[in-house]
Protein backbone atom coordinates (compact mmCIF):
# COMPACT_ATOMS: atom_id res chain seq x y z
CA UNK A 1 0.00 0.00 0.00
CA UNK A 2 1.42 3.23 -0.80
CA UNK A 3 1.80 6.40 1.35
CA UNK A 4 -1.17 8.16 -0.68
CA UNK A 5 -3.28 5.60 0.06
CA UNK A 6 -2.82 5.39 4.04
CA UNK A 7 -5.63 8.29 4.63
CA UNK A 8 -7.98 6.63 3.02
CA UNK A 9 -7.84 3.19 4.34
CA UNK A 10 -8.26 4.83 7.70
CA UNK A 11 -11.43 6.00 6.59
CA UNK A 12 -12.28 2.34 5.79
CA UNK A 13 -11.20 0.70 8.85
CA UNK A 14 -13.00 3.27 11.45
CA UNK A 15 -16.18 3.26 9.65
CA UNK A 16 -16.44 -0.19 8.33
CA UNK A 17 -18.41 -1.39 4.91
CA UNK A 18 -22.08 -2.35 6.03
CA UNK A 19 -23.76 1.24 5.72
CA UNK A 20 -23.21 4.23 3.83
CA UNK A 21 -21.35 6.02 5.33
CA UNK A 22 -20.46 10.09 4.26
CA UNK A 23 -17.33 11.39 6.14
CA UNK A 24 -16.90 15.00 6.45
CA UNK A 25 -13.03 16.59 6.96
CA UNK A 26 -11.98 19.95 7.75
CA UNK A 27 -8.34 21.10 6.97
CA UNK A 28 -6.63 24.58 6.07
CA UNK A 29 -4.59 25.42 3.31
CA UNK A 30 -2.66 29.22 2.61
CA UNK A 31 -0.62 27.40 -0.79
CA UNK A 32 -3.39 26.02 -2.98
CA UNK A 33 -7.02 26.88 -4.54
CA UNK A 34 -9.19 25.05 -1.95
CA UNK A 35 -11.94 23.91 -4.66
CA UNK A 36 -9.11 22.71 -6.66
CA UNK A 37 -7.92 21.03 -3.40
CA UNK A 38 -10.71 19.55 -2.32
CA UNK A 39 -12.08 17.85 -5.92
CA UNK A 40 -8.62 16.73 -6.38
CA UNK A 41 -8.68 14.78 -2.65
CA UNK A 42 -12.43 13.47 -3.58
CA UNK A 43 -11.08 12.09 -6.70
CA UNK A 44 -7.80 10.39 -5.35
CA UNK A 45 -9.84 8.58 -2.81
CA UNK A 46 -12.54 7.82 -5.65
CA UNK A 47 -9.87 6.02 -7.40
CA UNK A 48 -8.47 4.44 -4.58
CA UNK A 49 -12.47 3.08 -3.45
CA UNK A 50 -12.48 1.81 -7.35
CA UNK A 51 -9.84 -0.16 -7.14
CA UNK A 52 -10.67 -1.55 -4.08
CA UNK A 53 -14.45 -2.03 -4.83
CA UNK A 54 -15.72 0.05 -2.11
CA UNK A 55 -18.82 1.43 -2.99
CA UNK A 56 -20.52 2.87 0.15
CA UNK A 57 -18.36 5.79 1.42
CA UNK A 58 -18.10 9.11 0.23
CA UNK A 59 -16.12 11.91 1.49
CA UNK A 60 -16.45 15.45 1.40
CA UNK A 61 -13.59 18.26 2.20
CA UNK A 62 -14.22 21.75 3.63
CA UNK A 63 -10.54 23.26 3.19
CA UNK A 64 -10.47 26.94 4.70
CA UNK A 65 -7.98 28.87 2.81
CA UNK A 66 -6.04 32.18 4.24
CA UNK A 67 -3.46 34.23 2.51
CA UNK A 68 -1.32 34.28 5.25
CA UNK A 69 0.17 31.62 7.52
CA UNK A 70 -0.40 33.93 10.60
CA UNK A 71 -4.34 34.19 10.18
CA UNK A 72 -4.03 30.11 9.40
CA UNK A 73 -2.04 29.15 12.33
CA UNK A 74 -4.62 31.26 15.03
CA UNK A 75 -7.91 31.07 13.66
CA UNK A 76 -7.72 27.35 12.29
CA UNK A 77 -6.32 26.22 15.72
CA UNK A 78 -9.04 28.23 17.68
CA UNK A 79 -11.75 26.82 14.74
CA UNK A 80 -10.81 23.01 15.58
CA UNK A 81 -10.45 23.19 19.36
CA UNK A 82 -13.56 25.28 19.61
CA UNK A 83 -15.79 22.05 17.51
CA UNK A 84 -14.09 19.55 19.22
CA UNK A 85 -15.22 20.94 22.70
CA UNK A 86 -18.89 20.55 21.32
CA UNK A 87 -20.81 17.68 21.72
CA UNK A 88 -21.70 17.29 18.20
CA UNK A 89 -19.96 19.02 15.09
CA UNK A 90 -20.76 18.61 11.63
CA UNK A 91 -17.11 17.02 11.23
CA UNK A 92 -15.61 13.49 11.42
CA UNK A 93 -11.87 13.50 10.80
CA UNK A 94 -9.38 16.95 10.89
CA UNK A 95 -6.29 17.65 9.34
CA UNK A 96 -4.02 19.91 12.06
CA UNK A 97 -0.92 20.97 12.06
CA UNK A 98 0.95 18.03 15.29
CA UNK A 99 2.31 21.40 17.05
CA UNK A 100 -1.34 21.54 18.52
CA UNK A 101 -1.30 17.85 19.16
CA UNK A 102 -1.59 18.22 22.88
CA UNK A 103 -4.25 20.46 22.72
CA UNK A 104 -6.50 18.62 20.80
CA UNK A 105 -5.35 15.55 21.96
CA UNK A 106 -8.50 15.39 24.95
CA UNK A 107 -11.02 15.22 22.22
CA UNK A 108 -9.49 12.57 19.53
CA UNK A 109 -10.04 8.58 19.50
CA UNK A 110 -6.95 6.53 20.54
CA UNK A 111 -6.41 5.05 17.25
CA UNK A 112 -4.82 2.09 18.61
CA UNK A 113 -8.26 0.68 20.16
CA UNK A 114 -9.44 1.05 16.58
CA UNK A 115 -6.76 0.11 13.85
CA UNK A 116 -4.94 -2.90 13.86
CA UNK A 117 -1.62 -2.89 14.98
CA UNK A 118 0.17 -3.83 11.34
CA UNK A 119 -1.64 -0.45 9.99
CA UNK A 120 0.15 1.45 12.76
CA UNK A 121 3.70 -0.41 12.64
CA UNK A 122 3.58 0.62 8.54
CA UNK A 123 4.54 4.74 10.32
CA UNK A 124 7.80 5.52 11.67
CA UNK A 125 7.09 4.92 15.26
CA UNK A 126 9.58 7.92 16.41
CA UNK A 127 6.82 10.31 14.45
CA UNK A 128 4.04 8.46 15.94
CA UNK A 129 5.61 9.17 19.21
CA UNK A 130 6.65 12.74 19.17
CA UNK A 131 4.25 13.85 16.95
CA UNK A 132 1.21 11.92 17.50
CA UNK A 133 0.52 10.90 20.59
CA UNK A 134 -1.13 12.39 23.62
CA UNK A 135 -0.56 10.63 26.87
CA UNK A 136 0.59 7.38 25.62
CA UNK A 137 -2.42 7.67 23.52
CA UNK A 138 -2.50 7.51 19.37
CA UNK A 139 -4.77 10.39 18.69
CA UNK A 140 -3.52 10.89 14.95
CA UNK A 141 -1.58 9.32 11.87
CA UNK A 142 0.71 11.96 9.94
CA UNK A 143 0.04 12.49 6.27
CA UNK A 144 3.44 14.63 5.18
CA UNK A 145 6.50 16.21 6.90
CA UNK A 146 7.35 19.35 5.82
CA UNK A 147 11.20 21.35 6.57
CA UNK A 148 12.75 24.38 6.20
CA UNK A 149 16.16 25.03 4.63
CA UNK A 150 18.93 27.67 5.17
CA UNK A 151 19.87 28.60 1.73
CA UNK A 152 23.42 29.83 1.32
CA UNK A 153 24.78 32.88 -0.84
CA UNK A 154 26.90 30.84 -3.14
CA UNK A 155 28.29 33.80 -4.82
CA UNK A 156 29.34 35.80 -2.27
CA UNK A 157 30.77 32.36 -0.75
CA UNK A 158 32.67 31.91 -3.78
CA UNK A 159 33.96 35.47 -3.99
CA UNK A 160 36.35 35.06 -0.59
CA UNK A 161 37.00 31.54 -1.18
CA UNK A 162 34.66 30.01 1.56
CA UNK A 163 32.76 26.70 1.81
CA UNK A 164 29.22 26.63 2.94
CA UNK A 165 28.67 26.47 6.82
CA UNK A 166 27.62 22.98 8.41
CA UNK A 167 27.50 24.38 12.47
CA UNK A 168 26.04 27.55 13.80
CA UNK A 169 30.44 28.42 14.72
CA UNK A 170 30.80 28.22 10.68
CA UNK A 171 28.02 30.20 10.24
CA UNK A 172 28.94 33.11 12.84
CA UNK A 173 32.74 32.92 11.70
CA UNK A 174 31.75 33.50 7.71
CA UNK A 175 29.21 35.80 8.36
CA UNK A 176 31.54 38.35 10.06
CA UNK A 177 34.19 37.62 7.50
CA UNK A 178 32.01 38.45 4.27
CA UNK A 179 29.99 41.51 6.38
CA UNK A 180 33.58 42.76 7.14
CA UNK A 181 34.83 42.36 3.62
CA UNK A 182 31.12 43.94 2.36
CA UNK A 183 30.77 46.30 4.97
CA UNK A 184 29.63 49.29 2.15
CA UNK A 185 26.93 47.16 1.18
CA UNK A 186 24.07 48.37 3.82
CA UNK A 187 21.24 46.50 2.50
CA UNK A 188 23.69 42.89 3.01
CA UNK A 189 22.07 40.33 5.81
CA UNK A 190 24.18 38.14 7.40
CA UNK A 191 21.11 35.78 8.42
CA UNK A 192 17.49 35.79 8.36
CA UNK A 193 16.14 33.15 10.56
CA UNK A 194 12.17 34.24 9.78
CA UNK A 195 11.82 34.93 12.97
CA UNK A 196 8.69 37.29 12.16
CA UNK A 197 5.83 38.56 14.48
CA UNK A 198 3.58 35.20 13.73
CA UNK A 199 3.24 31.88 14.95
CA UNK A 200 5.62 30.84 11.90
CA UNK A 201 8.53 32.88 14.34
CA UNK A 202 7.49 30.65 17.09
CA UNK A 203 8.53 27.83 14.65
CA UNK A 204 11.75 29.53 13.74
CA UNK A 205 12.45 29.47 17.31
CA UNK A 206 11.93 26.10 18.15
CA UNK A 207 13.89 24.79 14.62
CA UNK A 208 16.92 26.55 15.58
CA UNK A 209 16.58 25.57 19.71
CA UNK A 210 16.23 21.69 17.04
CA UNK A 211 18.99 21.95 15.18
CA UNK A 212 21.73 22.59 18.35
CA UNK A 213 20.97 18.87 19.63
CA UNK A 214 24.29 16.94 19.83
CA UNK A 215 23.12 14.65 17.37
CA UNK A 216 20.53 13.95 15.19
CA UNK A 217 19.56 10.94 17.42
CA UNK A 218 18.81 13.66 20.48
CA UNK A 219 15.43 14.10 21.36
CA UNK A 220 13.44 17.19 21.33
CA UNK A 221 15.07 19.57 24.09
CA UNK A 222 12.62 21.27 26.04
CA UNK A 223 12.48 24.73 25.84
CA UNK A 224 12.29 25.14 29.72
CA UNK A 225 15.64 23.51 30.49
CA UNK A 226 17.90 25.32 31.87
């Protein structure tokens, strides 16, 4: 089974085949048109219930779209903790961002009372454990990883002769060579972290506190340690 086609056999194994069944999802998106988005998810899992003869399920996608990833981040959070605190909402399965994992966490199934255990071992259990899970519970399955980059100023590397930094030393040595060397050029930045005024700073923050473990190994340091 491919990694496309893990979503949908959730939707298969909660819900079972002896009754229609209509399945309604929420998610966000700030990068695509969400009608495009949405009849291109109906028809992937079309294809997939073709070719697995699955007549009696049909889902339907509400994707909220915002321009900006600091209106997304807020209001879609607030949005999906606010109709999970309800009794009843017109949803049955969310896409969320796993920073908001333990928030949400209260409200969600333990997927491992309801899929068998060879579905779950098919994830990498270190995601399913950091990512997923809210007091030794499985409240989700994750559907794509996404990472940032530092991107490197080849040219002006190339100019004085200098390699591109692997630590945060390299990076704080070459930056003060080339600013020293370019020191007329006022509009020159030696790094940009995106460390802006939304929640996608917040992320910035906790990459870089990431990327200072001792080795890639290293768990996720907690940002109250001394």
């Amino acid at each position: 089974m491919s990694f496309k086609e893990f979503k949908y056999s959730l939707f298969i194994i909660l819900f079972g085949f002896t009754r229609c069944v209509e399945i309604n999802i929420l998610a966000f998106s700030y990068t695509a048109d969400k009608n495009d988005k949405n009849e291109e998810e109906k028809k992937k899992f079309n294809e997939y219930a073709e070719r697995n003869n699955i007549k009696n399920i049909t889902i339907n996608i509400e994707i909220l779209k915002y321009e900006k990833p600091s209106d997304s981040y807020s209001y879609f959070k607030s949005l999906v903790e606010s109709l999970l605190k309800k009794e009843k909402n017109p949803y049955d399965m969310f896409f969320y961002n796993s920073k908001y994992t333990s928030i949400y966490g209260p409200y969600l199934l333990n997927l491992n009372l309801n899929l068998p255990k060879e579905h779950i071992e098919m994830y990498n259990q270190r995601v399913l454990r950091e990512e997923c899970t809210y007091k030794n519970e499985l409240v989700g399955l994750p559907l794509f990883m996404s990472y940032e980059v530092l991107y490197s100023n080849k040219k002006l590397l190339n100019k004085y002769n200098k390699s591109i930094p692997k630590t945060w030393d390299e990076l704080i040595e070459t930056c003060k060579y080339i600013m020293d060397k370019e020191k007329d050029d006022t509009e020159l930045i030696c790094y940009n972290g995106l460390f802006d005024e939304s929640e996608q700073g917040l992320y910035s923050l906790y990459q870089f506190i990431y990327s200072c473990r001792d080795s890639y190994n290293s768990t996720y340091p907690n940002p109250q340690d001394p």
